[in-house]
Protein backbone atom coordinates (compact mmCIF):
# COMPACT_ATOMS: atom_id res chain seq x y z
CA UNK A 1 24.89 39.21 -16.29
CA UNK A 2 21.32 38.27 -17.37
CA UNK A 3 22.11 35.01 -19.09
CA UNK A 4 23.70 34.22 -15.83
CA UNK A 5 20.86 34.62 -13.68
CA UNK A 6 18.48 32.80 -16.18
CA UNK A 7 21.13 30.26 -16.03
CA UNK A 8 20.58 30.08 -12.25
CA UNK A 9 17.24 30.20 -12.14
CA UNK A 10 17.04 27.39 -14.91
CA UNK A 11 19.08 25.45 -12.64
CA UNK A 12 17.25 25.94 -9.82
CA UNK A 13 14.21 24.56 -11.43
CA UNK A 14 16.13 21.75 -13.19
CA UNK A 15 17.03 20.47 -8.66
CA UNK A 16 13.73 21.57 -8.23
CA UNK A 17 12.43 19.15 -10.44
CA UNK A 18 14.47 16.00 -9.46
CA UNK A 19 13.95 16.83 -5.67
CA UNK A 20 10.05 16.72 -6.93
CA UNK A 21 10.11 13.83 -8.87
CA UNK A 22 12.74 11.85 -6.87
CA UNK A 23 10.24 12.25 -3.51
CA UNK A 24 7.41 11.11 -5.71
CA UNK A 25 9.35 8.32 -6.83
CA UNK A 26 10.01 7.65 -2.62
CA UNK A 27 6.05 7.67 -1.87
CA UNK A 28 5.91 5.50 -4.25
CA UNK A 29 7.90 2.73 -3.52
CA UNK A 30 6.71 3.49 0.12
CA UNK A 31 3.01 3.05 -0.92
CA UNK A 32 4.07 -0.08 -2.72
CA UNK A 33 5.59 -1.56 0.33
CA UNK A 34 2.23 -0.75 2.52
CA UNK A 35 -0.01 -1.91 0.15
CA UNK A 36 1.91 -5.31 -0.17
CA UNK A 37 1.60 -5.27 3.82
CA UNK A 38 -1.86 -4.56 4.23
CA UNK A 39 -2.38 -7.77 0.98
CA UNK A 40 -1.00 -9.79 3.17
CA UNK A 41 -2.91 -9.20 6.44
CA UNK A 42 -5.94 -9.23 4.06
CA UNK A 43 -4.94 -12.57 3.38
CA UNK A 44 -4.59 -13.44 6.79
CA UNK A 45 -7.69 -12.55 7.78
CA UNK A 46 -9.71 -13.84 5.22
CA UNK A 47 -8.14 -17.06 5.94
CA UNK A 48 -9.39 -16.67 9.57
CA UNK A 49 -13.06 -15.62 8.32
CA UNK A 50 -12.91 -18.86 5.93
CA UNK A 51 -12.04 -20.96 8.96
CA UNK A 52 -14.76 -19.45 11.48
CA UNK A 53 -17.39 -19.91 9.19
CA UNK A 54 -16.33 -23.63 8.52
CA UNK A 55 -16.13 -24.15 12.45
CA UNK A 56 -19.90 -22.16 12.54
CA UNK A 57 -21.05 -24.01 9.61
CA UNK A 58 -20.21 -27.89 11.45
CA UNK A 59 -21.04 -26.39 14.76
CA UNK A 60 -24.68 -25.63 12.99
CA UNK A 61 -24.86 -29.12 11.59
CA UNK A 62 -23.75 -30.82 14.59
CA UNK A 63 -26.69 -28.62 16.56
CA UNK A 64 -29.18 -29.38 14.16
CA UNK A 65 -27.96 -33.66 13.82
CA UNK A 66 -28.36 -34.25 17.78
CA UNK A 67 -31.64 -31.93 18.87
């Protein structure tokens, strides 16, 4: 009777182990995925910076050719 509740509690660590490591395993890949989102708004908007400060930057010059 002992070795058969060791050998349910043993079990019950083994699925208490994969659930663990199997919702790691989900943040994860869900991590992944948000980080790849947020790499590609940060490429978006630096994109957008790059092209204000190229519109400031001739908007400058043109101030500074005709006063």
């Amino acid at each position: 009777m002992n070795n058969k509740a060791l050998s349910n509690q043993s079990n019950q660590n083994d699925d208490y182990v994969q659930r663990s490591q199997a919702e790691m395993q989900r943040r994860f890949v869900d991590l992944q995925f948000k980080r790849s989102e947020l790499e590609k708004q940060l490429k978006i908007v630096n994109e957008v910076l790059f092209s204000l400060g190229r519109e400031m930057e001739q908007h400058f010059s043109y101030d500074q050719f005709y006063k």
